[in-house]
N, C-alpha and C. Protein backbone atom coordinates (compact mmCIF):
# COMPACT_ATOMS: atom_id res chain seq x y z
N UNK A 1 18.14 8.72 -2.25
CA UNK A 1 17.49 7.81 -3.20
C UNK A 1 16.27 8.48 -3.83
N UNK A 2 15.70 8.44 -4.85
CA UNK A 2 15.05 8.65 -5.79
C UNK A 2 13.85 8.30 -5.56
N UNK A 3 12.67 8.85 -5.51
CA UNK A 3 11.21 8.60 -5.27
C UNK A 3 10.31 8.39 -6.53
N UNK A 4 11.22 8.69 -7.57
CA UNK A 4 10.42 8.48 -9.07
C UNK A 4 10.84 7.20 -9.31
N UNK A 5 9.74 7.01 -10.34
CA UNK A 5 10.19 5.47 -10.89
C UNK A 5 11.38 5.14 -12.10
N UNK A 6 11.95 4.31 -11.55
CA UNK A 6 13.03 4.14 -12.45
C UNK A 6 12.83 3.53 -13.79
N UNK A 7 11.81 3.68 -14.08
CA UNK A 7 10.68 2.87 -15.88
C UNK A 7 9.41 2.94 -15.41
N UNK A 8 8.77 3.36 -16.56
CA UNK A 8 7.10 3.28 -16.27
C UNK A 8 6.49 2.61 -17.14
N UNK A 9 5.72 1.25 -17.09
CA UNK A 9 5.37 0.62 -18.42
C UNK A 9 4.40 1.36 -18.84
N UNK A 10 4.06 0.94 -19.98
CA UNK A 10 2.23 1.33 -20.66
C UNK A 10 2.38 0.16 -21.79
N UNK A 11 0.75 0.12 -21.86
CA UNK A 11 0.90 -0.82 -23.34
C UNK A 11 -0.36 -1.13 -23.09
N UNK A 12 -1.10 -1.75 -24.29
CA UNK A 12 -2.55 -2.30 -24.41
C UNK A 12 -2.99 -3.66 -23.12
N UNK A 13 -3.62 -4.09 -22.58
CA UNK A 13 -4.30 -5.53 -22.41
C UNK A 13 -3.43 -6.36 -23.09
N UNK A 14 -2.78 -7.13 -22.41
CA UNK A 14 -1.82 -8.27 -22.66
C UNK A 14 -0.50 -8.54 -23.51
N UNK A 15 -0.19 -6.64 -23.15
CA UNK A 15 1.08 -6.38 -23.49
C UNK A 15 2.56 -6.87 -23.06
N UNK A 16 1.71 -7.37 -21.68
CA UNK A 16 2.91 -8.24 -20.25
C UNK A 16 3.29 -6.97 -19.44
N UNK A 17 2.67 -6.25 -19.39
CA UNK A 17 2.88 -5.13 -18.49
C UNK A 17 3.55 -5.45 -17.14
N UNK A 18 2.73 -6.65 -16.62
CA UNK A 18 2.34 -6.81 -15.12
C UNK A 18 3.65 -8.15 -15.20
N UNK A 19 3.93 -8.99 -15.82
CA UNK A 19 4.60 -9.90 -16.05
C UNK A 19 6.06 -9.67 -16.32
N UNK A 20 6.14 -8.62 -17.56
CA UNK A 20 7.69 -8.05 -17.83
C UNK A 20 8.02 -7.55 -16.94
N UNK A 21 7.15 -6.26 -15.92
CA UNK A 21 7.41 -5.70 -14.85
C UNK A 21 8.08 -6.39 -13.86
N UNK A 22 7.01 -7.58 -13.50
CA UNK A 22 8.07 -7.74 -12.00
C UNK A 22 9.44 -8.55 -12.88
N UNK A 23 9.39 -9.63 -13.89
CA UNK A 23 10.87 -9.20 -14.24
C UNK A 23 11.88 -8.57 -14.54
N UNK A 24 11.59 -7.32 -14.77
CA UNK A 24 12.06 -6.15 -15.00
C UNK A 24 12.64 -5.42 -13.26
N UNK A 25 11.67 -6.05 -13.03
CA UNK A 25 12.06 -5.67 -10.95
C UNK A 25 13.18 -6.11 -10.51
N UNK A 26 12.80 -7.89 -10.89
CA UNK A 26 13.33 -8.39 -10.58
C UNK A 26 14.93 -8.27 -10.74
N UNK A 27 14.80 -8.02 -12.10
CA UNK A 27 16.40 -7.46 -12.56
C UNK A 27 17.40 -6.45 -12.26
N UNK A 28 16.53 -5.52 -11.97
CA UNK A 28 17.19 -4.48 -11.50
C UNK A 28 17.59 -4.43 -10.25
N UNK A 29 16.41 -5.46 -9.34
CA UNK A 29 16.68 -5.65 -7.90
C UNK A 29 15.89 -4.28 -6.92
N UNK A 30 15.03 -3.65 -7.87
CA UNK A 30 14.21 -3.10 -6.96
C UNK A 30 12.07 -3.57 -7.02
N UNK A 31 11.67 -2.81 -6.50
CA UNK A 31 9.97 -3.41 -6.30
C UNK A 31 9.62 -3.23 -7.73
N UNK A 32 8.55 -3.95 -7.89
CA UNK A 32 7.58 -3.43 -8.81
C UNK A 32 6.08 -3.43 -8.48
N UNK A 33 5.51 -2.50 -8.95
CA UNK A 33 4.09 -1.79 -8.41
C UNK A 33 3.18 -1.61 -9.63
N UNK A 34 2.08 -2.00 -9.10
CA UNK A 34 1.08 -2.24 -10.42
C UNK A 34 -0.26 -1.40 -9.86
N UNK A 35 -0.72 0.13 -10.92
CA UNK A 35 -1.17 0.94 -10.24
C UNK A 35 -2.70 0.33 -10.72
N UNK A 36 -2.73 -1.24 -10.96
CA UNK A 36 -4.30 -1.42 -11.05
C UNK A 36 -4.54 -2.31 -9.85
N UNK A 37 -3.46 -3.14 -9.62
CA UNK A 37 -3.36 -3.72 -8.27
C UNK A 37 -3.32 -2.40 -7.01
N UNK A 38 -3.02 -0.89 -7.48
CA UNK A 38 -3.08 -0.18 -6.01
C UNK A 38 -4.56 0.15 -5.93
N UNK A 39 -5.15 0.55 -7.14
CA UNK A 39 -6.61 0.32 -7.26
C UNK A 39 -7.48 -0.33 -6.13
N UNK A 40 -7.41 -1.83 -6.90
CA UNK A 40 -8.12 -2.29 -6.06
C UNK A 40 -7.56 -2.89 -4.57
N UNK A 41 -6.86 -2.19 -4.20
CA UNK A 41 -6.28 -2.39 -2.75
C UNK A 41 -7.38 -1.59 -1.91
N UNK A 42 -7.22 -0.06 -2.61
CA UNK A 42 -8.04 0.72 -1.91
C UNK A 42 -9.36 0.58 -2.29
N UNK A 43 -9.85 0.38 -3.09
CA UNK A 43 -11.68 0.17 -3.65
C UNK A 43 -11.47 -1.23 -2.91
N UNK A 44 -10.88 -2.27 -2.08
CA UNK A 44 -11.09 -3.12 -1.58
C UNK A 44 -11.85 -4.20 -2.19
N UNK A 45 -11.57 -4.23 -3.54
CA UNK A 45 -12.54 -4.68 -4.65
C UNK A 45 -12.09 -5.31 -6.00
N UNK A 46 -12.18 -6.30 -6.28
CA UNK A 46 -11.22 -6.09 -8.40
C UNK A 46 -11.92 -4.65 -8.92
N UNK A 47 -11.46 -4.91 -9.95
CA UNK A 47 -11.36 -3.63 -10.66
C UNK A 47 -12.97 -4.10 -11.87
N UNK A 48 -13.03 -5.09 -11.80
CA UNK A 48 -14.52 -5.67 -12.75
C UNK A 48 -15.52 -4.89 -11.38
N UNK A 49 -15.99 -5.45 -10.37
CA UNK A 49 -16.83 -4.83 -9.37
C UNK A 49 -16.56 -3.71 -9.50
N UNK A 50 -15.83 -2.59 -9.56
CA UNK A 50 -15.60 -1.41 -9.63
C UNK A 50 -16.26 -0.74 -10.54
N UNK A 51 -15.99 -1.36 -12.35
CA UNK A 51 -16.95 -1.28 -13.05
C UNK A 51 -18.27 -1.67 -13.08
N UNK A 52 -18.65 -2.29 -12.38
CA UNK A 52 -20.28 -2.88 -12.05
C UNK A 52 -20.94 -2.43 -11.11
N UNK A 53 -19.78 -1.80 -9.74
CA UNK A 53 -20.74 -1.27 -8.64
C UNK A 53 -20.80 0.47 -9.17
N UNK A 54 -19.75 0.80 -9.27
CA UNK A 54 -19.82 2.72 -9.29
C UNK A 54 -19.09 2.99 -10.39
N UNK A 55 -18.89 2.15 -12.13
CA UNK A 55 -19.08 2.59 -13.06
C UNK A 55 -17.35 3.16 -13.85
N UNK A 56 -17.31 3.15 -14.98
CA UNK A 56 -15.90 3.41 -15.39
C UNK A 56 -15.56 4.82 -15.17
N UNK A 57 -16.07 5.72 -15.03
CA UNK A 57 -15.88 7.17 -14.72
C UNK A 57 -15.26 7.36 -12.82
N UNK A 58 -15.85 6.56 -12.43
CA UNK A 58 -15.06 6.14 -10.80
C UNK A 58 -13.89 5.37 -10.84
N UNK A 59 -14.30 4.35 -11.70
CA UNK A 59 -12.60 4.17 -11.97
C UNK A 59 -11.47 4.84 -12.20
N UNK A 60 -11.99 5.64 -12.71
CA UNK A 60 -10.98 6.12 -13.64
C UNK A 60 -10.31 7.00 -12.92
N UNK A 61 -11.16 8.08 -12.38
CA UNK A 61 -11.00 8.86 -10.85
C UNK A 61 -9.65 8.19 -10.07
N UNK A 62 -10.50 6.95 -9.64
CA UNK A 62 -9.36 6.03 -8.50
C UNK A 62 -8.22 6.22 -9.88
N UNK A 63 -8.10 5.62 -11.02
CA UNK A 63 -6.83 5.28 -11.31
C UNK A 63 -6.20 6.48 -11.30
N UNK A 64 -6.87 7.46 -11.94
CA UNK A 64 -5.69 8.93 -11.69
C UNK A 64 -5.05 9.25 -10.60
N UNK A 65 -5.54 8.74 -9.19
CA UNK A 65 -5.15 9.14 -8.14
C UNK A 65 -3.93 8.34 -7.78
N UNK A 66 -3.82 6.96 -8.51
CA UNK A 66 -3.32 5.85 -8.21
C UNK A 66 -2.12 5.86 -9.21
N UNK A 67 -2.34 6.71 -10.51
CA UNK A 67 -0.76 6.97 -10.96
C UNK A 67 -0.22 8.33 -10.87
N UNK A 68 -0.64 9.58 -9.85
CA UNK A 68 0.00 10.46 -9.40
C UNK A 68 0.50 10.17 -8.13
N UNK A 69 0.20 9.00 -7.27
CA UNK A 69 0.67 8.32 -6.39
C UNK A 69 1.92 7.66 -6.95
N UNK A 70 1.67 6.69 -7.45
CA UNK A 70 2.75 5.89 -7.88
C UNK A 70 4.04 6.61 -8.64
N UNK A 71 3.67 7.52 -9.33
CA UNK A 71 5.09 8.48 -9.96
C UNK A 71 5.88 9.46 -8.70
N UNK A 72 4.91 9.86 -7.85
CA UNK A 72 5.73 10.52 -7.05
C UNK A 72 6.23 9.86 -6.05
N UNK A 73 6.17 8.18 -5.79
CA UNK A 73 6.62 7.76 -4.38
C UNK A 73 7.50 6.67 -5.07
N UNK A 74 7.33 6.33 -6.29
CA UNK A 74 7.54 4.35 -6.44
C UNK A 74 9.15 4.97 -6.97
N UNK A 75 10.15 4.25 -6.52
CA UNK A 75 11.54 4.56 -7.07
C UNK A 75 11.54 2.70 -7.67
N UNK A 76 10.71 2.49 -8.25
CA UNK A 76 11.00 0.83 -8.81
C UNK A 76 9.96 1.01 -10.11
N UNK A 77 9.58 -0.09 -10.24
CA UNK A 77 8.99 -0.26 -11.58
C UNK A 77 7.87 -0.19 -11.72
N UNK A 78 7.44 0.64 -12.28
CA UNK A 78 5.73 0.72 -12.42
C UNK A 78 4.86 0.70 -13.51
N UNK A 79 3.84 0.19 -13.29
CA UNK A 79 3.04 -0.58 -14.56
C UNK A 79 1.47 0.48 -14.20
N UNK A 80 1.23 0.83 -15.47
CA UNK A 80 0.05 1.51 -15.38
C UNK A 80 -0.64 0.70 -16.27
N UNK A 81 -2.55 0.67 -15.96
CA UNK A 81 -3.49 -0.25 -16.58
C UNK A 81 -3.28 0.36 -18.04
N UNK A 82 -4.09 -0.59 -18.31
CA UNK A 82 -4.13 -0.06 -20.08
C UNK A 82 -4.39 1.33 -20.90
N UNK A 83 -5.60 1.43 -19.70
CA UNK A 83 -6.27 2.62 -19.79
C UNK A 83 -5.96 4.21 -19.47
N UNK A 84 -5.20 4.05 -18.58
CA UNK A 84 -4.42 4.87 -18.16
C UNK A 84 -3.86 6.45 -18.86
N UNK A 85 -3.70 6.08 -19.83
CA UNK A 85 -2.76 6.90 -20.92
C UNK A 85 -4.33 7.59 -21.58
N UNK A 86 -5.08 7.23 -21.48
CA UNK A 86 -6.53 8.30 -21.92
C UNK A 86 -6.88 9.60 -21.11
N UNK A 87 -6.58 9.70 -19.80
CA UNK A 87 -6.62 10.72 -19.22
C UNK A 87 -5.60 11.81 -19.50
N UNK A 88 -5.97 12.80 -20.13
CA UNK A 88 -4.75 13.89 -20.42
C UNK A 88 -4.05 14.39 -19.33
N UNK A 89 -4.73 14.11 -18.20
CA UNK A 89 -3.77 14.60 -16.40
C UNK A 89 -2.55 13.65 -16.67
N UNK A 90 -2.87 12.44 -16.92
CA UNK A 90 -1.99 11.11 -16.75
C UNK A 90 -0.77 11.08 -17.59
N UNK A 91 -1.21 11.87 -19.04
CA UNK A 91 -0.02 11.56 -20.12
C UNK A 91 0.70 12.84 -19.26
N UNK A 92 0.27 14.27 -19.01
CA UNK A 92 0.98 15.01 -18.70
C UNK A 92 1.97 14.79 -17.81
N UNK A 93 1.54 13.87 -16.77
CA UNK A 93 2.36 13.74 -15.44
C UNK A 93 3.52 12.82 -15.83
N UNK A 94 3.57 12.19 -17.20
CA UNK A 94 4.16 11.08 -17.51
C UNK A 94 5.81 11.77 -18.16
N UNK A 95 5.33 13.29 -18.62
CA UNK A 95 6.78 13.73 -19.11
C UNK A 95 7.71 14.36 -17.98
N UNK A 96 8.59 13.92 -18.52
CA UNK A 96 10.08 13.47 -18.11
C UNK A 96 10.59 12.19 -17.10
N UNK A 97 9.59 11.61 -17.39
CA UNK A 97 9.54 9.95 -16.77
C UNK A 97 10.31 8.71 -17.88
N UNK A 98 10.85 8.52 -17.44
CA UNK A 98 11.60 7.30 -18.40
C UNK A 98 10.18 6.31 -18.85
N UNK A 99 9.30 6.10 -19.76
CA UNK A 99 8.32 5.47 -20.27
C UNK A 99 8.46 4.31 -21.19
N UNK A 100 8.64 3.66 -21.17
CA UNK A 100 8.42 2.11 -21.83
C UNK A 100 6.98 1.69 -22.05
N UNK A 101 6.46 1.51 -23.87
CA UNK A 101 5.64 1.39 -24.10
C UNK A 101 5.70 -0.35 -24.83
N UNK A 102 5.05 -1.05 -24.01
CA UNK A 102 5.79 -2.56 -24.54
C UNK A 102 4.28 -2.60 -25.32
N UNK A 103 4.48 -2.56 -26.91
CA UNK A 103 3.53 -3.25 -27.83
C UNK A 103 3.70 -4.60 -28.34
N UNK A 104 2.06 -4.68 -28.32
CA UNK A 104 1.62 -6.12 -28.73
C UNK A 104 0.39 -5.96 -29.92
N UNK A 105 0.96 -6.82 -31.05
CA UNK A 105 -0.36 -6.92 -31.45
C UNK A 105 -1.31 -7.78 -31.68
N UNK A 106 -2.40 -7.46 -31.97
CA UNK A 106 -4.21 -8.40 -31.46
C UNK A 106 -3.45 -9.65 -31.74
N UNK A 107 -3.29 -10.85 -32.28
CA UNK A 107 -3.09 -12.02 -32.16
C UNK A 107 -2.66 -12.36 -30.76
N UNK A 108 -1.33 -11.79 -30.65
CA UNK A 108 -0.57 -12.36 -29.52
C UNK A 108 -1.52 -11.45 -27.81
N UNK A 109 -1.89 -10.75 -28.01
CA UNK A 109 -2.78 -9.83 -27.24
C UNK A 109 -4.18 -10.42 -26.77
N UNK A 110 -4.49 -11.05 -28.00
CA UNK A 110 -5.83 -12.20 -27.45
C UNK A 110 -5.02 -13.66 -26.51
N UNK A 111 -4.24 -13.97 -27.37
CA UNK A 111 -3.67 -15.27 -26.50
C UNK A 111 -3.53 -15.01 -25.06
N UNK A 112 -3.44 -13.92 -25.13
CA UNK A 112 -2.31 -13.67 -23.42
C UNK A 112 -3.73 -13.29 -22.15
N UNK A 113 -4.52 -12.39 -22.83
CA UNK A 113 -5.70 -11.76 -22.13
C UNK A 113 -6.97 -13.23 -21.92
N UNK A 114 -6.67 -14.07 -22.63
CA UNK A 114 -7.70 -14.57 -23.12
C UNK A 114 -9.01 -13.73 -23.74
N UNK A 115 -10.19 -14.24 -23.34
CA UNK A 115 -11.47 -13.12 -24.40
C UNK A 115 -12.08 -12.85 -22.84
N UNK A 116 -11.38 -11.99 -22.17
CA UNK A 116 -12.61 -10.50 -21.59
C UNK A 116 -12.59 -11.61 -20.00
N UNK A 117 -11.83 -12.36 -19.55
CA UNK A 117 -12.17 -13.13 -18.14
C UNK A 117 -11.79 -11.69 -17.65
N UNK A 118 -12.04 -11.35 -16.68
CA UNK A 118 -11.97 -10.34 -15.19
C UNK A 118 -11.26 -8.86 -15.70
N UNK A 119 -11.60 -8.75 -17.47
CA UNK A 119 -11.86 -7.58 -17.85
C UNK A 119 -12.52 -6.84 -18.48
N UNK A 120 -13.27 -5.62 -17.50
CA UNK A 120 -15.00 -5.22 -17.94
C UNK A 120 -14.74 -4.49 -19.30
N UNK A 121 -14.03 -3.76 -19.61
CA UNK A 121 -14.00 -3.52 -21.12
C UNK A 121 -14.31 -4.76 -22.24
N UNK A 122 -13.83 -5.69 -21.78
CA UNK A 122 -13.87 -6.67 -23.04
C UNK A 122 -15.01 -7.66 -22.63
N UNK A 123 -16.02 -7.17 -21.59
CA UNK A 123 -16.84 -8.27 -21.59
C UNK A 123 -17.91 -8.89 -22.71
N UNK A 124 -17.90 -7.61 -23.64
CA UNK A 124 -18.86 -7.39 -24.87
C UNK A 124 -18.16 -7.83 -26.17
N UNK A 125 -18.13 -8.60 -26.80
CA UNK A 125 -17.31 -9.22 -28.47
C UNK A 125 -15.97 -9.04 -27.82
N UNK A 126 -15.25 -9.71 -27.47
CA UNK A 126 -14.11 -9.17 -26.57
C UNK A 126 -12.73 -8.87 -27.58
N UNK A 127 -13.25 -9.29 -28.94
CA UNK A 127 -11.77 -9.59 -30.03
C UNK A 127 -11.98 -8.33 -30.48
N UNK A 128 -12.58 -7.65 -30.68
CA UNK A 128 -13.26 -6.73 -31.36
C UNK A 128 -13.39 -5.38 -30.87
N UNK A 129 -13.56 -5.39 -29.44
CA UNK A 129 -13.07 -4.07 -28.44
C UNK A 129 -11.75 -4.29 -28.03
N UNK A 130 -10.96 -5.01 -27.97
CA UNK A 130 -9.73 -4.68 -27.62
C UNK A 130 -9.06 -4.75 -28.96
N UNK A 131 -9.33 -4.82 -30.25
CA UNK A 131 -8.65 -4.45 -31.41
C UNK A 131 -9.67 -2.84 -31.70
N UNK A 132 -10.41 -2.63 -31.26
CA UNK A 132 -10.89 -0.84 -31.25
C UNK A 132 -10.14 -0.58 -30.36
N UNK A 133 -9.69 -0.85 -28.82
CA UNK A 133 -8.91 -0.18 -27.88
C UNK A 133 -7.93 -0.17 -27.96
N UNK A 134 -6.97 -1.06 -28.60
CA UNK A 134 -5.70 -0.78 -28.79
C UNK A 134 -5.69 0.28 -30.08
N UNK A 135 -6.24 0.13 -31.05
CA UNK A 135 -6.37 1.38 -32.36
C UNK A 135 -6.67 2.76 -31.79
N UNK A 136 -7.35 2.62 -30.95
CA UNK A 136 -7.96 4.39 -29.65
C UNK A 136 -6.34 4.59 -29.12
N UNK A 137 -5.75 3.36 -28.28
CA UNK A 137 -4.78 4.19 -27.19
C UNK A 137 -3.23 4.08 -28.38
N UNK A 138 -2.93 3.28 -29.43
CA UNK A 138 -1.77 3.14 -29.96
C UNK A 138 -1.47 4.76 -29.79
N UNK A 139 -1.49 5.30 -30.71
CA UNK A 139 -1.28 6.86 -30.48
C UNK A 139 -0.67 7.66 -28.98
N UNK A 140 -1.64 7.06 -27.86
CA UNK A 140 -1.45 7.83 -26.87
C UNK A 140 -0.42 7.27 -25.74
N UNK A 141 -0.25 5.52 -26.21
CA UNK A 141 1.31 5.30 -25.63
C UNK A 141 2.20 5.70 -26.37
N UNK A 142 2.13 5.61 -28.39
CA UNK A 142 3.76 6.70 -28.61
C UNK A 142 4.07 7.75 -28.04
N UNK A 143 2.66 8.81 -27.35
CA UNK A 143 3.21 9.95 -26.93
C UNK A 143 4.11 10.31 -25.78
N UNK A 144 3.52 9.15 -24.87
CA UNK A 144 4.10 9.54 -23.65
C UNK A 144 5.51 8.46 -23.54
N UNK A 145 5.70 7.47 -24.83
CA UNK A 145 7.29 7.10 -24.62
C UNK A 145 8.08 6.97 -24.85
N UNK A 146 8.91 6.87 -24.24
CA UNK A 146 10.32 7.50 -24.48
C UNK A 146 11.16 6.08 -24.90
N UNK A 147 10.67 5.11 -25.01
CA UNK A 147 11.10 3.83 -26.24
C UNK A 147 9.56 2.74 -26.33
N UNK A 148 9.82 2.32 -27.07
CA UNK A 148 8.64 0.87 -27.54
C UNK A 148 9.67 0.02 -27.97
N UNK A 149 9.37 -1.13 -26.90
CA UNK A 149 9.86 -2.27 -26.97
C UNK A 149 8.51 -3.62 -27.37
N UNK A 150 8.91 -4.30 -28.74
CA UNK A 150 8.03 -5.15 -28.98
C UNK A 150 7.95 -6.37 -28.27
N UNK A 151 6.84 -6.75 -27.90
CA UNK A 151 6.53 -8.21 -26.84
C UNK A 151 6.21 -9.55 -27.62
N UNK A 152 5.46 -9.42 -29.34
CA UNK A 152 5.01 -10.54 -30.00
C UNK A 152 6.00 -11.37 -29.90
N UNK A 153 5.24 -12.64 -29.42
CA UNK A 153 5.96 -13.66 -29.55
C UNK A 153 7.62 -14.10 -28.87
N UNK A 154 7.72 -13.15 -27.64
CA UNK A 154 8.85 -13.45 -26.89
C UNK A 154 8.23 -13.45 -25.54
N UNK A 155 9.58 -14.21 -24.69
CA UNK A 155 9.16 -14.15 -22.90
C UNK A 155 9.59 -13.14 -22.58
N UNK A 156 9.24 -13.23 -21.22
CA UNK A 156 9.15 -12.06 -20.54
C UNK A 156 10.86 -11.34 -20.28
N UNK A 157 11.23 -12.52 -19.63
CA UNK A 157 13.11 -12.51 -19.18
C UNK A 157 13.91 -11.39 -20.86
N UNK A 158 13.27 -11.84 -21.58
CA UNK A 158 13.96 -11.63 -22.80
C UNK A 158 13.68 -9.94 -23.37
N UNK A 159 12.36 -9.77 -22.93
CA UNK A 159 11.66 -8.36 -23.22
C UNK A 159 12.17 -7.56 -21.73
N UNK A 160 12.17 -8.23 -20.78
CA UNK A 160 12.76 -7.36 -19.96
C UNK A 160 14.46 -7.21 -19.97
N UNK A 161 14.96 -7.72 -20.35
CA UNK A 161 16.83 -7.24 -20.87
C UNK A 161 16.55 -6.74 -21.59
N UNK A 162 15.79 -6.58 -22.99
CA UNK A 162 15.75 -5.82 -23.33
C UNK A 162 15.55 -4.37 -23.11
N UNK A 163 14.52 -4.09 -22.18
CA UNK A 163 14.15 -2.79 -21.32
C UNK A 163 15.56 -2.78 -20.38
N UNK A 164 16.02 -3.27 -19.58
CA UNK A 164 17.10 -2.77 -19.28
C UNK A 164 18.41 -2.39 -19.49
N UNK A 165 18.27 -2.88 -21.23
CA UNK A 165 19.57 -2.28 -21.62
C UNK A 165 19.18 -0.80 -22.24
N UNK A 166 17.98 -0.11 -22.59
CA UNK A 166 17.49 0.64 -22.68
C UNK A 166 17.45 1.81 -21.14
N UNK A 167 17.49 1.07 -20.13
CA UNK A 167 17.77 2.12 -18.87
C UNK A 167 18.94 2.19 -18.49
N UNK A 168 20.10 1.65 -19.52
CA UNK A 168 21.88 2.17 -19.28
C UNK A 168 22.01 3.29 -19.78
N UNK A 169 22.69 4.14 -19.21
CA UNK A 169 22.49 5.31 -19.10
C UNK A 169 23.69 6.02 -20.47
C-alpha cells in the first residue's frame, strides 16, 4: 500500500478544503488529514495562539514540517492550510503529487470563512486581506496543480465527485 497521498487539496480560506476533503475521504473510503489540524495537535494550541504566542514565521516552520509529514506517510486525503503553497520547500515537495486546487472566489469565500473568526490573517479588514491573499497565492496553487476544480456556489458531495472522477485513472 502506498504511503503518499492519494489527492492533495490547496485552495484559498474557504475554498472547502477541510469539508470537500473529508467527503472526498469519505468517498473513496480512505482517511482524511488536515495538515493545520496536525499543527495544532503538536503546538497543543489553535493555530490563532500560535500566531499570538510565537508569531507567523513559527508557524510556518511547524506547517512545513507538517506537510513533509503528511506527503510522505498519509496514503488518504490531504488538505494543506491556505498558506501553505508560499513556502517554495512546500510547492517543491508537491511535484509529482496528484494536487487538486479547489477555487473559490471572494464572494462565496467570505460567506464560508465568515470575516476573520479564529483566523489571524484576517483579523485586520478581513474582506480586504483575504481578497489580497487569495490575489498573492492564486498563482502559486496553479503551479503546484495538477487540476482546479471550481467550489462557487456548489456542495461539498458534488465538488467532491467531481474530484474523484478526476482521480480515475
Amino acid at each position: 500500500m502506498s504511503t503518499r497521498p492519494l489527492c492533495v487539496l490547496v485552495g484559498a480560506p474557504g475554498s472547502g478544503k477541510t469539508t470537500v476533503g473529508r467527503a472526498l475521504a469519505a468517498a473513496l473510503g480512505v482517511e482524511f488529514r488536515d495538515t493545520d489540524a496536525d499543527i495544532e495537535q503538536l503546538a497543543g494550541k489553535p493555530i490563532p495562539e500560535i500566531f499570538v504566542d510565537e508569531g507567523e514565521e513559527h508557524f510556518r516552520t511547524l506547517e512545513r514540517a507538517a506537510v513533509a509529514a503528511g506527503l510522505a506517510s498519509h496514503p488518504g486525503v490531504l488538505a494543506l492550510g491556505g498558506g501553505a503553497v508560499l513556502a517554495e520547500e512546500n510547492r517543491a515537495a508537491l511535484i509529482g503529487h496528484t494536487v487538486v486546487h479547489l477555487s473559490v472566489e471572494l464572494p462565496d469565500a467570505v460567506k464560508r470563512v465568515g470575516l476573520g473568526s479564529g483566523r489571524p490573517l484576517l483579523a485586520l479588514n478581513p474582506r480586504a486581506t483575504l481578497k489580497h491573499l487569495m490575489e498573492q497565492r492564486r498563482p502559486l496553487y496553479a503551479e503546484v496543480a495538477t487540476a482546479t476544480v471550481r467550489t462557487d456556489g456548489r456542495d461539498p458531495e458534488e465538488i467532491a465527485t467531481e474530484v474523484t472522477a478526476l482521480l480515475k485513472p
